[in-house]
Protein backbone atom coordinates (compact mmCIF):
# COMPACT_ATOMS: atom_id res chain seq x y z
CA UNK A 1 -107.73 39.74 132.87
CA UNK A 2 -104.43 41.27 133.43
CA UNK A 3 -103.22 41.54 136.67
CA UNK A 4 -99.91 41.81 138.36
CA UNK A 5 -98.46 38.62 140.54
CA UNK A 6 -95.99 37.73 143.22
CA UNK A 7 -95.18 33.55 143.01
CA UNK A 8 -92.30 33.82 145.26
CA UNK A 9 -91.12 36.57 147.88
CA UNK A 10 -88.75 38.91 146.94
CA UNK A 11 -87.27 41.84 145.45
CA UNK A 12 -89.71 43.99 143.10
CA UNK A 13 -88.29 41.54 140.11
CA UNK A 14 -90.84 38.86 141.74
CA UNK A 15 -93.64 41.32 140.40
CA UNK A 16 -94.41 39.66 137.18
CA UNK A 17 -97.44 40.57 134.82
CA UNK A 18 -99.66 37.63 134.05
CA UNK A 19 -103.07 36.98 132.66
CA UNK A 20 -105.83 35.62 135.01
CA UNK A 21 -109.18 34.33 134.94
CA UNK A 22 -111.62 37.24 135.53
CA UNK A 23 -113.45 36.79 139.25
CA UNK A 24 -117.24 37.41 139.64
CA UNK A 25 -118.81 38.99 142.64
CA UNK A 26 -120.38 36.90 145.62
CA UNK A 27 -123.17 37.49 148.15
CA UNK A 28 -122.30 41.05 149.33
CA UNK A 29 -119.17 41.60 146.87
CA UNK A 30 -118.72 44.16 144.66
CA UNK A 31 -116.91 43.75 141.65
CA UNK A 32 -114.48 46.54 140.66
CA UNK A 33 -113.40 47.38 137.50
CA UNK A 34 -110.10 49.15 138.51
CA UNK A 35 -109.06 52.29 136.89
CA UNK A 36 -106.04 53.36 139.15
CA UNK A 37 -104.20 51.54 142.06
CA UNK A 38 -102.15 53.29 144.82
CA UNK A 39 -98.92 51.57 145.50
CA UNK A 40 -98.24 51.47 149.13
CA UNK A 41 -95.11 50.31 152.21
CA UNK A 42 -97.15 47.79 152.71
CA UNK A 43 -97.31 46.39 149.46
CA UNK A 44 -93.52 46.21 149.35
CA UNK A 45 -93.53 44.21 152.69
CA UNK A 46 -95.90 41.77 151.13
CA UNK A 47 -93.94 41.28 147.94
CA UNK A 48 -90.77 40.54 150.72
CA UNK A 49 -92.39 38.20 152.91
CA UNK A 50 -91.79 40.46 156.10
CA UNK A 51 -95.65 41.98 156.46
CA UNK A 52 -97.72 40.17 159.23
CA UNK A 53 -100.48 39.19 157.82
CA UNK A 54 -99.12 38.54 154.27
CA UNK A 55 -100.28 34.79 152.74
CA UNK A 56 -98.52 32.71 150.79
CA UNK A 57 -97.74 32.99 147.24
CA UNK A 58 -99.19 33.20 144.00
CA UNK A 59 -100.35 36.93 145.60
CA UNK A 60 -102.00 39.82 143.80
CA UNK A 61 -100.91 42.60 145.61
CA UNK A 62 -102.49 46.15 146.28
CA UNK A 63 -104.95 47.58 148.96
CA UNK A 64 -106.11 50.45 147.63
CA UNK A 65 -107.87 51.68 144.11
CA UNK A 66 -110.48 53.62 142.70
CA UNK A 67 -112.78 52.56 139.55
CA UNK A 68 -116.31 51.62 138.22
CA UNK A 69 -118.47 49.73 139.72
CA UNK A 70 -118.84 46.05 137.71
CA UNK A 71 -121.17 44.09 139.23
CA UNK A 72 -122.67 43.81 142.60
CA UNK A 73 -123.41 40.43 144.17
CA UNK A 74 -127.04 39.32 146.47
CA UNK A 75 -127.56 41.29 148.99
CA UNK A 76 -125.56 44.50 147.94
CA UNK A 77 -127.39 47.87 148.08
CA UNK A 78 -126.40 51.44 147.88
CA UNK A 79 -123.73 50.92 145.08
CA UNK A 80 -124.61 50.36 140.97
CA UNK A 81 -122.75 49.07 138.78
CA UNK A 82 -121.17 51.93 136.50
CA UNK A 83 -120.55 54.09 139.81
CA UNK A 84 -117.27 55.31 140.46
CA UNK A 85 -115.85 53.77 143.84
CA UNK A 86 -112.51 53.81 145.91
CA UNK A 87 -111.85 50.67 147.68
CA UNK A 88 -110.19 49.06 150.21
CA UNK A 89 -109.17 45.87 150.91
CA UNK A 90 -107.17 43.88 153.55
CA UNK A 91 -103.48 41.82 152.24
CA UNK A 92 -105.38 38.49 153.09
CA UNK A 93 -107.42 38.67 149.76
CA UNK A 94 -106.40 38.92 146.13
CA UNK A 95 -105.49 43.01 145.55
CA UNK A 96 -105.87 45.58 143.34
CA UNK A 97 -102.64 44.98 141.10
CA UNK A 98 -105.31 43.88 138.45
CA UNK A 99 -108.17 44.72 135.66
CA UNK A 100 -110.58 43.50 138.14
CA UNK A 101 -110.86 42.84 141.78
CA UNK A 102 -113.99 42.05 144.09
CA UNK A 103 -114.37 43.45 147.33
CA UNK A 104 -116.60 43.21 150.34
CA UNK A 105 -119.51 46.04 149.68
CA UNK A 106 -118.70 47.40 152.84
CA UNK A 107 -115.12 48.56 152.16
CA UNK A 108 -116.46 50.38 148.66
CA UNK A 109 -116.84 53.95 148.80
CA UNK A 110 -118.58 56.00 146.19
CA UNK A 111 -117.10 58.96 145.16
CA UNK A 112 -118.82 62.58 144.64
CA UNK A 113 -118.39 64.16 142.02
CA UNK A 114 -114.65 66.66 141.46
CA UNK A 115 -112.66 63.68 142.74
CA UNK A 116 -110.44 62.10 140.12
CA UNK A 117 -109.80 58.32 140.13
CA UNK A 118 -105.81 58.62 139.95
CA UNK A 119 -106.46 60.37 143.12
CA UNK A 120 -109.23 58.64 144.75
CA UNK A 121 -106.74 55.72 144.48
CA UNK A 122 -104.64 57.16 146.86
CA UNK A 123 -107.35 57.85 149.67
CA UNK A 124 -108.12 54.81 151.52
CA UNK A 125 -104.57 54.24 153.12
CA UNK A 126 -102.32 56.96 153.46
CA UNK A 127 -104.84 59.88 153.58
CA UNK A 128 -107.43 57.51 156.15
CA UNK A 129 -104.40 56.72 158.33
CA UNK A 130 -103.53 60.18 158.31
CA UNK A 131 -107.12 61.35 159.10
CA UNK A 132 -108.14 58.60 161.56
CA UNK A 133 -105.01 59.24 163.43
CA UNK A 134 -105.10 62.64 163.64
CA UNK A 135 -108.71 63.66 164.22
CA UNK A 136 -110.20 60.47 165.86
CA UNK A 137 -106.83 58.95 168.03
CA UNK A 138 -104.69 62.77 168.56
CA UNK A 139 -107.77 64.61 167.94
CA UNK A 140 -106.19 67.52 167.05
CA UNK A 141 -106.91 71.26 167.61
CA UNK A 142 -106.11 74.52 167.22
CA UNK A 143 -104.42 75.10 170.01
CA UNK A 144 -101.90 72.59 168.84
CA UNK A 145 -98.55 71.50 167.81
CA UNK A 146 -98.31 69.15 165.73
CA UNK A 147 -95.06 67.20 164.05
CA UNK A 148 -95.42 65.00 161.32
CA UNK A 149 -92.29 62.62 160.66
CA UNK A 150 -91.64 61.93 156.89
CA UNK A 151 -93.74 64.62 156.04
CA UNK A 152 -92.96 64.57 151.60
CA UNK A 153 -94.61 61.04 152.17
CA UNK A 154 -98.09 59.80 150.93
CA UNK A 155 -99.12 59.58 154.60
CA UNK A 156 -97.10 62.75 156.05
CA UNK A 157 -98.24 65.41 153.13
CA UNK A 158 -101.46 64.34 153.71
CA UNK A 159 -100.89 64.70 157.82
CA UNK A 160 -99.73 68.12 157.01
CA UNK A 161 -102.77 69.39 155.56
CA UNK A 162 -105.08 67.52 157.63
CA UNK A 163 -103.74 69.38 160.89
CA UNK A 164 -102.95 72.38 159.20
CA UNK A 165 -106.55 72.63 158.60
CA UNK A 166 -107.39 71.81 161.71
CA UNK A 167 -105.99 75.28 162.72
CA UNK A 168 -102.84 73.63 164.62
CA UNK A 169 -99.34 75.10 164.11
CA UNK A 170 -97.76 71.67 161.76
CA UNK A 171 -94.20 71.17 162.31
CA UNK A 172 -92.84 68.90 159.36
CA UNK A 173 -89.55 66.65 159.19
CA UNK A 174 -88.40 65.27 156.18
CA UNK A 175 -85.00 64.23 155.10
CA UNK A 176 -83.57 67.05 152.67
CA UNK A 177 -84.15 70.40 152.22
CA UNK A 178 -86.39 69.85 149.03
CA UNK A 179 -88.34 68.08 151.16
CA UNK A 180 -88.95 70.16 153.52
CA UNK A 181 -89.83 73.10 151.60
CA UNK A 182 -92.15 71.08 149.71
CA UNK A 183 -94.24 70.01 153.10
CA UNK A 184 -94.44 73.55 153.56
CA UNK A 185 -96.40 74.49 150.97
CA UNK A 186 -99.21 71.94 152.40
CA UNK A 187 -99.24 74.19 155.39
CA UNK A 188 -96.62 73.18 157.63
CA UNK A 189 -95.47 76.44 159.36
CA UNK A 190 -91.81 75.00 160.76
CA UNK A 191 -89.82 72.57 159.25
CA UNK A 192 -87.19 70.63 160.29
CA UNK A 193 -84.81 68.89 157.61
CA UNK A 194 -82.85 65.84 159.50
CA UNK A 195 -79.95 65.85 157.20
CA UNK A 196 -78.95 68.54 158.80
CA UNK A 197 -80.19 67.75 162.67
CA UNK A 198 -79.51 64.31 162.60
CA UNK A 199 -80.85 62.45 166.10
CA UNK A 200 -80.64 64.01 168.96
CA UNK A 201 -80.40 67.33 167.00
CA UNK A 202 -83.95 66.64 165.50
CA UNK A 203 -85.19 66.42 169.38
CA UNK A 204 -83.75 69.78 170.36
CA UNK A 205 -84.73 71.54 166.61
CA UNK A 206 -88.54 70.49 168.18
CA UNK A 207 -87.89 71.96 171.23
CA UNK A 208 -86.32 75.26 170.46
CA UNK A 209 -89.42 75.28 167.79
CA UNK A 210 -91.94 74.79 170.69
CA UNK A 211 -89.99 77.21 173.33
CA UNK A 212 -88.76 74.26 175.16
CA UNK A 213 -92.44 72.77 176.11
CA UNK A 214 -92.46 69.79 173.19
CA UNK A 215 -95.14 69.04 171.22
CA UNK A 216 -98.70 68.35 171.32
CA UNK A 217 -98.92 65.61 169.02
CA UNK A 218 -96.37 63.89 167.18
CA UNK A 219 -97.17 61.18 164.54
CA UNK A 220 -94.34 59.02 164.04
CA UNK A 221 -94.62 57.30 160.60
CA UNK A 222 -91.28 55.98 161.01
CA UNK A 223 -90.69 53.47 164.18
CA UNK A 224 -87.44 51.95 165.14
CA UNK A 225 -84.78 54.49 166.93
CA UNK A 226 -87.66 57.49 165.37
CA UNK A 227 -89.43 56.48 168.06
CA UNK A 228 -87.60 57.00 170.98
CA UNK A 229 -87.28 60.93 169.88
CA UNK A 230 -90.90 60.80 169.51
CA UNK A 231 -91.16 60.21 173.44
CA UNK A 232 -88.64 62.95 174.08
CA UNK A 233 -90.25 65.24 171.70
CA UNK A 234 -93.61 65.54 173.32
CA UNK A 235 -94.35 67.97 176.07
CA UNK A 236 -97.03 67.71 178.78
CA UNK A 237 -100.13 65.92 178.28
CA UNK A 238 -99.24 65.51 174.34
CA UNK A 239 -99.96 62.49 172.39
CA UNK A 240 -97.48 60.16 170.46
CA UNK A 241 -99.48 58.62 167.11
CA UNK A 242 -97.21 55.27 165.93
CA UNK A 243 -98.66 53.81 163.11
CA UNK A 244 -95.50 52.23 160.81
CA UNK A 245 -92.20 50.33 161.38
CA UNK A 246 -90.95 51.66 157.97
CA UNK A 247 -87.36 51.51 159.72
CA UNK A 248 -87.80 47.58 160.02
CA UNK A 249 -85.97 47.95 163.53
CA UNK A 250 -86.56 48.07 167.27
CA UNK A 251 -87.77 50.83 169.03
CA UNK A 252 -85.84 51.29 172.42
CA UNK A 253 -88.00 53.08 175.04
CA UNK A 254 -87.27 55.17 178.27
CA UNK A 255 -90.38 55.19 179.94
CA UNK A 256 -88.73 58.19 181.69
CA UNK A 257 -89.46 59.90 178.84
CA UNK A 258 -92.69 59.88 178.54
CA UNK A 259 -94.92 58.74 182.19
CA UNK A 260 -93.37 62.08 183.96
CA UNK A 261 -94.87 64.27 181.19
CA UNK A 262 -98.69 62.31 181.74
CA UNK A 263 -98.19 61.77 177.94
CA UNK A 264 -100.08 58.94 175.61
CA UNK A 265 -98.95 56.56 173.58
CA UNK A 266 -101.26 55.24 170.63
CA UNK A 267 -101.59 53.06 168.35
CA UNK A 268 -103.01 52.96 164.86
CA UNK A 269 -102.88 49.76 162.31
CA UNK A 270 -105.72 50.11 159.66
CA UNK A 271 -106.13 46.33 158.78
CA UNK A 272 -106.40 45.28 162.34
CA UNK A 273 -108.56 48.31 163.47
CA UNK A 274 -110.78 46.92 159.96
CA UNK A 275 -111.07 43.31 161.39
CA UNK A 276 -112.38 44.87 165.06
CA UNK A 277 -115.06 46.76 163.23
CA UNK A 278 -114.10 49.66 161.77
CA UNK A 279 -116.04 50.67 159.01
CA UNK A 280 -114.05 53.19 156.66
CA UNK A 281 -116.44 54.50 154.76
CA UNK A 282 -117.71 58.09 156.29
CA UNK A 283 -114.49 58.81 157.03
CA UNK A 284 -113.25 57.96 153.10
CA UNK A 285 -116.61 59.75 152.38
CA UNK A 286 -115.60 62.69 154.25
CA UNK A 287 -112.02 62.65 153.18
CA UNK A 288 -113.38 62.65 149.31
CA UNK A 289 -115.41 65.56 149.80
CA UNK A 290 -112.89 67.45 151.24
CA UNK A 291 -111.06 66.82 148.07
CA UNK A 292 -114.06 67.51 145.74
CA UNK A 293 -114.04 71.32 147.50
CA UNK A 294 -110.07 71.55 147.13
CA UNK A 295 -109.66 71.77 150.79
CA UNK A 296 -107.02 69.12 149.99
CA UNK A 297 -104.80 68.78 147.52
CA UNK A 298 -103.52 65.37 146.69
CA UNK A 299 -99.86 65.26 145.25
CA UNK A 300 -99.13 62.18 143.30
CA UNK A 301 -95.77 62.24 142.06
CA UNK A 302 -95.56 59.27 139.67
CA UNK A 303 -97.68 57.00 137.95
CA UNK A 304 -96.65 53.74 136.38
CA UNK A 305 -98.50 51.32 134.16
CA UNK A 306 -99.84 48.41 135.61
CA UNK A 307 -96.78 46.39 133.71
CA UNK A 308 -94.96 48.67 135.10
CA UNK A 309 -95.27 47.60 139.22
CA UNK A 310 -91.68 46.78 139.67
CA UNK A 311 -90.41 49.82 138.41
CA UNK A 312 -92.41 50.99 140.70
CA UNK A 313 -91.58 49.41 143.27
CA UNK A 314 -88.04 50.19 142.85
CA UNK A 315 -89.20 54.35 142.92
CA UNK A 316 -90.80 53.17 146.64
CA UNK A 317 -87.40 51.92 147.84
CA UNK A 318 -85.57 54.75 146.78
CA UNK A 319 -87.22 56.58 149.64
CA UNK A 320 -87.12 60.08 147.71
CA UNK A 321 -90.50 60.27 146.08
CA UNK A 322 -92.76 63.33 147.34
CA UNK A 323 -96.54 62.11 147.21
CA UNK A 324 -97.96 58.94 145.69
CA UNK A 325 -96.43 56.34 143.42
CA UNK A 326 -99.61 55.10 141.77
CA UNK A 327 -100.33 52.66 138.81
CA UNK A 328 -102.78 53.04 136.06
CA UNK A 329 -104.49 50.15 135.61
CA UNK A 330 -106.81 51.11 132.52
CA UNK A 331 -108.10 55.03 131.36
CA UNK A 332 -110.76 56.61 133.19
């Protein structure tokens, strides 16, 4: 089969296209047959050698796609082969950069009906991150504020809509002004564009939007020196969501500014919450539907053939796409 391979760590030139024995499906595997393949941060931190729980090369990256169903191994029910899935997979395991990929049955989702499999690809990390975070960890409400850092991203469009349905007043930052005014149309009813409040201006833009009482939630998809305005951003009793280190930097913290406020701090990291037990699929099931009624809309901005994975790559580092960078693996 064709798949896409990393044999040494690197710059997206390491992605090179190679031809690979097809796999076959074990006891309680599911072969996929992939159709589409989301392209992901984290697959850019495997490719460099920097992610956590990345292996060693020859890697086939990717945790995320959507497909058919090609074979089920013993012991699999609820899933037949010709159904069309979304999967998800950990970076410990050959990925979805490929023709074909098996997967443990219990990370394969079957999608209803109205969902496309360009966007179903797209689903089980930034849109599950977005939705676990929000309505399980934040648990967000109407009553509300909400501010979503690097909100033209895969994760932060789809945190926009995701509280904006919720009924909570969104607040969106994003780096231009093109950015920002496409967040709003997800919902977002302020926006704040940090090329023009840098810093410490960003902190007082959220204030003067909240009338000086911070923020309910904030859900930092940046890290590093983001991180620290999180804290001060918040008001009483709100919640601070961290769930990247996209800045690839320390975060300083005041603890002064957040323990006097009775504020959280939490948490999220989808592969570790995976190996404690967290099964994804109602929540990729509900997330689907959602879609499938247009409740959602899911922006994908580029797609690349599968040849095509360092280019891009090289789109993901620009850090200027709005929505998804996604590959397409073979036609639906």
């Amino acid at each position: 089969m064709r798949a896409v391979r990393i044999d040494e760590f690197g710059g997206p030139e390491v992605l090179v296209p190679v031809e690979v024995p097809d796999p076959v499906a074990g006891p309680g595997q599911v072969l996929v047959r992939v159709v589409a393949a989301g392209v992901n941060r984290v697959d850019a931190l495997v490719r460099a050698g920097v992610y956590h729980r990345a292996g060693r090369p020859p890697l086939i990256p990717g945790v995320e796609a959507a497909g058919t169903v090609a074979a089920v191994g013993e012991g699999v029910t609820g899933i037949a082969v010709g159904q069309r899935v979304m999967a998800l997979d950990g970076v410990d395991s050959p990925g979805f950069y490929a023709e074909l990929a098996v997967v443990p049955a219990e990370r394969v989702t079957v999608l209803p009906d109205g969902v496309g499999l360009t966007e179903a690809a797209t689903l089980p990390v930034a849109w599950l991150s977005a939705w676990y975070c929000l309505r399980r960890l934040a648990r967000v409400t109407k009553d509300d504020t909400v501010v979503v850092k690097a909100a033209a991203s895969g994760v932060g469009s789809a945190a926009v809509q995701i509280a904006a349905e919720a009924g909570a007043h969104v607040i969106a930052i994003a780096g231009s002004p093109e950015k920002t005014a496409w967040a709003a149309e997800f919902g977002a009813g302020s926006t704040i564009d940090t090329s023009a409040h840098p810093d410490d201006a960003e902190v007082d833009e959220v204030l003067r939007l909240t009338g000086g009482r911070g923020a309910d939630v904030v859900l930092d998809t940046v890290g590093g020196r983001a991180f620290g305005r999180s804290l001060r951003e918040i008001g009483h009793g709100g919640r601070v969501v961290a769930l990247a280190n996209v800045a690839l930097e320390p975060s300083t913290v005041d603890t002064r500014d957040f323990y006097p406020k009775n504020a959280s701090v939490l948490g999220f990291q989808l592969t570790n919450l995976q190996i404690h037990g967290y099964d994804p699929r109602a929540d990729l099931r509900e997330l689907a539907e959602r879609v499938a009624a247009g409740t959602y809309r899911v922006p994908v901005e580029t797609v690349f053939p599968l040849e095509g994975a360092r280019a891009a790559h090289e789109r993901l580092e620009q850090r200027d796409n709005r929505g998804k960078i996604v590959l397409a693996v073979a036609e639906s």
